[in-house]
Protein backbone atom coordinates (compact mmCIF):
# COMPACT_ATOMS: atom_id res chain seq x y z
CA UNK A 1 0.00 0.00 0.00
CA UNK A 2 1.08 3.95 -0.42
CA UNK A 3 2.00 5.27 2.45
CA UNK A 4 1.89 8.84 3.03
CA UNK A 5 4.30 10.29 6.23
CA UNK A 6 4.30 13.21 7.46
CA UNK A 7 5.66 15.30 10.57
CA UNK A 8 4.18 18.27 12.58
CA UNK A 9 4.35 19.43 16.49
CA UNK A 10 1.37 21.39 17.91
CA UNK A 11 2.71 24.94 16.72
CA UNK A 12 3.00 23.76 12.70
CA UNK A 13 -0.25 22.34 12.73
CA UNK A 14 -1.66 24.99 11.34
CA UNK A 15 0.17 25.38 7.59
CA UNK A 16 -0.82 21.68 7.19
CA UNK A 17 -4.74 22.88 6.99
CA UNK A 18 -4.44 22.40 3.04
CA UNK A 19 -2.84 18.65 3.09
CA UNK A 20 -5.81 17.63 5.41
CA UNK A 21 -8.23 19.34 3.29
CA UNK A 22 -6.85 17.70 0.05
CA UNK A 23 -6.11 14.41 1.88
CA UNK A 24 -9.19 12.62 -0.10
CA UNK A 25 -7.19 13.22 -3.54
CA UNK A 26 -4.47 10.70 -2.41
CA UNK A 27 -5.69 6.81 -2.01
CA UNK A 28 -2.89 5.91 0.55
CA UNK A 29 -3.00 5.45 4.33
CA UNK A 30 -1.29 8.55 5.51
CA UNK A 31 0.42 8.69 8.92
CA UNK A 32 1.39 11.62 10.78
CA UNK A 33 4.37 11.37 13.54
CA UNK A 34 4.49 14.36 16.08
CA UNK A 35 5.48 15.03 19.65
CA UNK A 36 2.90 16.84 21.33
CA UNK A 37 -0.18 17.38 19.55
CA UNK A 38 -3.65 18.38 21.50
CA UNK A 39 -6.60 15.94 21.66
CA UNK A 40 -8.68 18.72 19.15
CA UNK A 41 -5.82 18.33 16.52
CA UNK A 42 -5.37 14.46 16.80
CA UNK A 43 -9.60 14.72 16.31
CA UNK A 44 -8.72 16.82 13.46
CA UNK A 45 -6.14 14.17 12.06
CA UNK A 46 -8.62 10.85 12.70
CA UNK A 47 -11.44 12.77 11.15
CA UNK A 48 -9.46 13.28 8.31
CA UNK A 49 -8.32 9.48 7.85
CA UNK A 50 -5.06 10.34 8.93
CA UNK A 51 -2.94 8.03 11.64
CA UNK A 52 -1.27 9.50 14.66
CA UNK A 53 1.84 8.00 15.43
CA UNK A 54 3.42 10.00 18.67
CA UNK A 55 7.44 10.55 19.10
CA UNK A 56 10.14 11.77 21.69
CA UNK A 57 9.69 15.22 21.70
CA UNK A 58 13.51 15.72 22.45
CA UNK A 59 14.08 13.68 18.94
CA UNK A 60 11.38 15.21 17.42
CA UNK A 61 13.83 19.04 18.55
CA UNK A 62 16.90 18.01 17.65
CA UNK A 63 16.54 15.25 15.09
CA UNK A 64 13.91 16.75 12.88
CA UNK A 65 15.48 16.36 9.18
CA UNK A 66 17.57 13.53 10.10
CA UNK A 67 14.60 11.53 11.22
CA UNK A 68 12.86 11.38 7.94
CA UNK A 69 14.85 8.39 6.66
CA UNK A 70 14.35 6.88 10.35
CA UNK A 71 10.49 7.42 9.98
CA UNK A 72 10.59 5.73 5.89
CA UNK A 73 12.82 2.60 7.13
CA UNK A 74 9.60 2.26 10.15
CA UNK A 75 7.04 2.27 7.51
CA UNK A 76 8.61 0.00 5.16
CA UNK A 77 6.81 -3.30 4.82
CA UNK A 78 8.61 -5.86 2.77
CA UNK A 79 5.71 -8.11 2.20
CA UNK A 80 4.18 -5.47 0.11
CA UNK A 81 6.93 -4.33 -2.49
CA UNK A 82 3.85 -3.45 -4.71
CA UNK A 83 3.80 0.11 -3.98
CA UNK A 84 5.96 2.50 -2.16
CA UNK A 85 6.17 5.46 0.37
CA UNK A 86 6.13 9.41 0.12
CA UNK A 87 7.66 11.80 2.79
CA UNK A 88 6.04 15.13 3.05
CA UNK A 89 6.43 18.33 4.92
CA UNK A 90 3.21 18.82 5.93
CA UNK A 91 2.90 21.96 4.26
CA UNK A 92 1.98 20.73 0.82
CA UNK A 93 -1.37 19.91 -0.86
CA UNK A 94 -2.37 17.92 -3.31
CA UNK A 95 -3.34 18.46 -6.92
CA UNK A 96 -3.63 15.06 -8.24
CA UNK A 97 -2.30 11.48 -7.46
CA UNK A 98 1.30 10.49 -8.14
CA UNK A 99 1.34 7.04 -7.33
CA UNK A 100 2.35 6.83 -11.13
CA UNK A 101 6.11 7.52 -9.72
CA UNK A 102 6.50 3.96 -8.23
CA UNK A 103 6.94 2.67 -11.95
CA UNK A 104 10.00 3.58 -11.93
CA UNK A 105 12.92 2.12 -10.69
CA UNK A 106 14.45 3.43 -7.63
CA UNK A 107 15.53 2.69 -4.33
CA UNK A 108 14.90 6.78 -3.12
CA UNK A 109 13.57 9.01 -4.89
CA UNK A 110 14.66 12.61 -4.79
CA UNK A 111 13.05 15.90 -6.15
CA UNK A 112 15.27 17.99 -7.94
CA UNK A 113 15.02 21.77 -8.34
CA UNK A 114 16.01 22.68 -11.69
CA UNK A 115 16.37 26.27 -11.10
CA UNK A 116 19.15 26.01 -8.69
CA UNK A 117 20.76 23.47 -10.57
CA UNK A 118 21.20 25.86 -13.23
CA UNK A 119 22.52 28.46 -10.88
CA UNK A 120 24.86 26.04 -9.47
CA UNK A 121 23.51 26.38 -6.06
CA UNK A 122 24.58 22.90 -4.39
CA UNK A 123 23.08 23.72 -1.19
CA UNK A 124 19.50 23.48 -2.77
CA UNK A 125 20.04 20.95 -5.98
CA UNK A 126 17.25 18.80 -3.74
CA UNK A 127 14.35 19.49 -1.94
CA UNK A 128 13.81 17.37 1.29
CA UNK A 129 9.87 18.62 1.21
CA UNK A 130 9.33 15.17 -0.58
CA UNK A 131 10.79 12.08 -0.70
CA UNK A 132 9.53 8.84 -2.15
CA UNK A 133 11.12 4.92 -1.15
CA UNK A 134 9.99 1.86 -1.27
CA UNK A 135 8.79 -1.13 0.44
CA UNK A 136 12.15 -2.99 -0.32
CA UNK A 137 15.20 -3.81 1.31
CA UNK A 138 17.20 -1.12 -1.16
CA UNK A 139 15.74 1.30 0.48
CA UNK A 140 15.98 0.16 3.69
CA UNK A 141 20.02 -0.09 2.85
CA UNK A 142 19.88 4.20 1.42
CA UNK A 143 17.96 5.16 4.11
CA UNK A 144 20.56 3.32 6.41
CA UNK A 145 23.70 4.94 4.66
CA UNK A 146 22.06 8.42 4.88
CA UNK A 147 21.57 8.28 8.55
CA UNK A 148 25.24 7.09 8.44
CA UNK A 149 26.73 9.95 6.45
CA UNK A 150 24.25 12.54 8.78
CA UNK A 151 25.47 11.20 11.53
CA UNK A 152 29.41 11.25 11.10
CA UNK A 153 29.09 14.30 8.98
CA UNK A 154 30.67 13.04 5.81
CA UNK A 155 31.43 10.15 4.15
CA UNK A 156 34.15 9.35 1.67
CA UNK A 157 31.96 7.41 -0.93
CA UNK A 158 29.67 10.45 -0.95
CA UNK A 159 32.71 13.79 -0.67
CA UNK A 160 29.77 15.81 -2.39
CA UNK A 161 28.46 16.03 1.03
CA UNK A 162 31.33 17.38 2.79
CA UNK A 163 31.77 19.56 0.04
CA UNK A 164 28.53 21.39 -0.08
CA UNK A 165 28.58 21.39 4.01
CA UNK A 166 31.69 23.92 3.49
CA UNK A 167 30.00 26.42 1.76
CA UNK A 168 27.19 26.57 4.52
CA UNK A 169 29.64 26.33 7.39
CA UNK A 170 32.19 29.07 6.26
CA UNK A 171 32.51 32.90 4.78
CA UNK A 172 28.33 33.12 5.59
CA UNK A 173 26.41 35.56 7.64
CA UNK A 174 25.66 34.13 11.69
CA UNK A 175 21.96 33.85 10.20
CA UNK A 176 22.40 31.70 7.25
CA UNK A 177 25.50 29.70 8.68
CA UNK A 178 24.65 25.60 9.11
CA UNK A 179 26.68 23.13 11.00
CA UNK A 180 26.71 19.23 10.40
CA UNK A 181 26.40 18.12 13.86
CA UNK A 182 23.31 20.33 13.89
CA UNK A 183 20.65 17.61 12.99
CA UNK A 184 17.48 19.33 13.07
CA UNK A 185 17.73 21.53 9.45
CA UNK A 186 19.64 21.21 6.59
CA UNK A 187 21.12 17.78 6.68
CA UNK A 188 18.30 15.72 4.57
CA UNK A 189 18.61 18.37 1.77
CA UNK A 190 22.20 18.61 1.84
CA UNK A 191 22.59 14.29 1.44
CA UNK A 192 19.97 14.61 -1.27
CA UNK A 193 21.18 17.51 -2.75
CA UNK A 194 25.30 15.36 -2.81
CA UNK A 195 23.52 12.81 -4.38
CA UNK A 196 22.11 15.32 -7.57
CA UNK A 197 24.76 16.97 -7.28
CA UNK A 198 27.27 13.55 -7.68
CA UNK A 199 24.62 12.74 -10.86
CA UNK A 200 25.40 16.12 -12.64
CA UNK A 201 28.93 15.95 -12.03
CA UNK A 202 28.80 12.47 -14.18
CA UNK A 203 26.84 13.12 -16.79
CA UNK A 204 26.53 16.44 -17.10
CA UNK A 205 23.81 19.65 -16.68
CA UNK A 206 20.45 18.64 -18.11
CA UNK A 207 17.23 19.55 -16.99
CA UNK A 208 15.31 16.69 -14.95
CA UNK A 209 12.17 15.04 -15.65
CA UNK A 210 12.76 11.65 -15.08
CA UNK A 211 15.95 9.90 -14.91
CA UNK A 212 17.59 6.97 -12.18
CA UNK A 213 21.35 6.43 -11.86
CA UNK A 214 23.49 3.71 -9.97
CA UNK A 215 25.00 4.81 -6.80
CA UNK A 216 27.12 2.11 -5.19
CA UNK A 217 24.00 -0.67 -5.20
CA UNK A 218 21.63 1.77 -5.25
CA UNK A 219 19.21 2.93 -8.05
CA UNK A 220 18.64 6.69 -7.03
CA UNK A 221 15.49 8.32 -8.94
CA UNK A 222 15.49 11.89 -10.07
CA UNK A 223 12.35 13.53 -10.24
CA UNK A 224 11.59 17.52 -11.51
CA UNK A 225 10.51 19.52 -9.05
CA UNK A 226 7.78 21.34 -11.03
CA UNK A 227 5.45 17.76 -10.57
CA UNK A 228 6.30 16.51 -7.26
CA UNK A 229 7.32 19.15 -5.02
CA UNK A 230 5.91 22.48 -6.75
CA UNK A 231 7.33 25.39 -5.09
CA UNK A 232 7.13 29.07 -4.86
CA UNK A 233 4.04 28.71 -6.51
CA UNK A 234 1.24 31.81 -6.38
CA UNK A 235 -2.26 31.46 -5.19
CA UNK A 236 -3.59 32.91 -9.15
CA UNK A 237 -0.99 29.82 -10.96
CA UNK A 238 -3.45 26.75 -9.40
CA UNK A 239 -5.83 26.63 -12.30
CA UNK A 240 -3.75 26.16 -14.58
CA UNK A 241 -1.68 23.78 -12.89
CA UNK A 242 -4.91 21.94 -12.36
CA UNK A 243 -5.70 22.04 -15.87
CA UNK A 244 -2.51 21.12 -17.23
CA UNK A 245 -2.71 17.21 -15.47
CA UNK A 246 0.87 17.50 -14.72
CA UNK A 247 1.70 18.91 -11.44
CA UNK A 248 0.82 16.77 -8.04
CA UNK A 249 2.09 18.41 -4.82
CA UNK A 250 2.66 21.82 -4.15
CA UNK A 251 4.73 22.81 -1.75
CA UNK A 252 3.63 26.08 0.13
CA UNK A 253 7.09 26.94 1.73
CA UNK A 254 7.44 30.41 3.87
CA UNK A 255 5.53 32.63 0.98
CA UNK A 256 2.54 30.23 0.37
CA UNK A 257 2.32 29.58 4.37
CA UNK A 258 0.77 33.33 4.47
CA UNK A 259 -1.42 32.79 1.77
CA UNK A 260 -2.71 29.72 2.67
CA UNK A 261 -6.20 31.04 2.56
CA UNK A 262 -5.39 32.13 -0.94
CA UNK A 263 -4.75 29.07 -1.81
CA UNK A 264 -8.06 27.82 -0.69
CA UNK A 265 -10.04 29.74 -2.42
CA UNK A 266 -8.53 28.97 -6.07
CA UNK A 267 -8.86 25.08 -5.20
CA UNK A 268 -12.25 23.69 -6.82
């Protein structure tokens, strides 16, 4: 079966108003792992057909961004390699289904921002706002080898990592300046955004659709952005994303989070 994760405390709920209210869209049991949440907001989430699963509230603090591989690897379930599992921020919404991207073969897949790429901007070649596995023991072992590489801060298989780490650790404002040990931000996009980054590097700059390359014994999937993790999108754009039968999740980020209730409006 699909299964949809996502994370939220009691102070994000919230910006995830629009994934709830476009929940029905998506045929998947979707789960929802949090540390505190009140008993009106876990209503909100079983009324909604949506699973709470409750976490250490000190892992949930300090371990935010490395726990999403932890939280695929617990919802993998190798007697049903039939379908797969998506990773959300739980501010996105949905457009359409996508289950259409477990056809292809990958052991993670990762959604690639093709704007940055063509600005060079390692730090951001990936988005860790979605993130699709599957129920198989591939990507059981990726999920595994990211926590590994998180966790000791680089890896010499993967030097991409260490690489892009530099340029958020050094000659940066206090504000925009990232550590490795710090595990709550940046890690997830910086290992997905090594592993783009080590695909580019290989075979060259070409915008991404749809493509899968061999990393060690793992087939990594590369998915565009602009269909499974829209972002930076305005309120006005969402008919015509609807109408185009393309685009699946959008991703409201810090801009669409204050114009959520724009966003409602323009949704039929």
């Amino acid at each position: 079966m699909h299964k949809v994760i996502t994370l939220s405390d009691k102070n994000y709920f919230e910006f995830g108003h629009l994934f709830l209210k476009t929940r029905p869209k998506v045929n998947a049991k979707f789960i929802l792992y949090g540390p505190d949440l009140t008993k009106a907001q876990q209503k909100t989430l079983k009324n909604c057909d949506v699973e709470y699963k409750e976490i250490s509230k000190d892992h949930f603090e300090n371990k935010m961004q490395f726990m999403k591989f932890e939280l695929i690897k617990n919802e993998i379930d190798l007697s049903d390699p039939s379908c797969g599992i998506s990773l959300l921020d739980f501010d996105t919404f949905f457009l359409r289904e996508w289950d259409s991207v477990f056809s292809h073969e990958f052991d993670l897949g990762i959604t690639v921002r093709n704007s940055y790429v063509t600005q060079k901007i390692l730090r951001a070649y990936a988005n860790g706002g979605v993130i699709f596995g599957k129920h198989s023991k591939g990507t059981m072992d990726i999920c595994d080898y990211a926590l590994k590489v998180m966790e000791h801060g680089k890896d010499a298989l993967l030097p991409e990592y260490d690489e892009i780490f530099k340029t958020l650790e050094h000659g940066r404002p206090a504000n925009k300046t990232h550590k490795r040990e710090t595990l709550r931000w940046w890690v997830d996009q910086v290992f997905l955004s090594s592993l783009v980054y080590r695909y580019f590097k290989t075979n060259g700059y070409t915008k991404i659709n749809e493509k899968s390359y061999l990393f060690g014994e793992n087939n990594i999937g590369l998915f565009g952005c602009e269909r499974y993790n829209c972002l930076d999108v305005l309120p006005g754009n969402i008919k015509s994303l609807i109408s185009k039968k393309k685009t699946c999740i959008i991703h409201l980020k810090d801009k669409g989070r204050s114009n959520i209730k724009a966003f409602e409006r323009m949704l039929p």
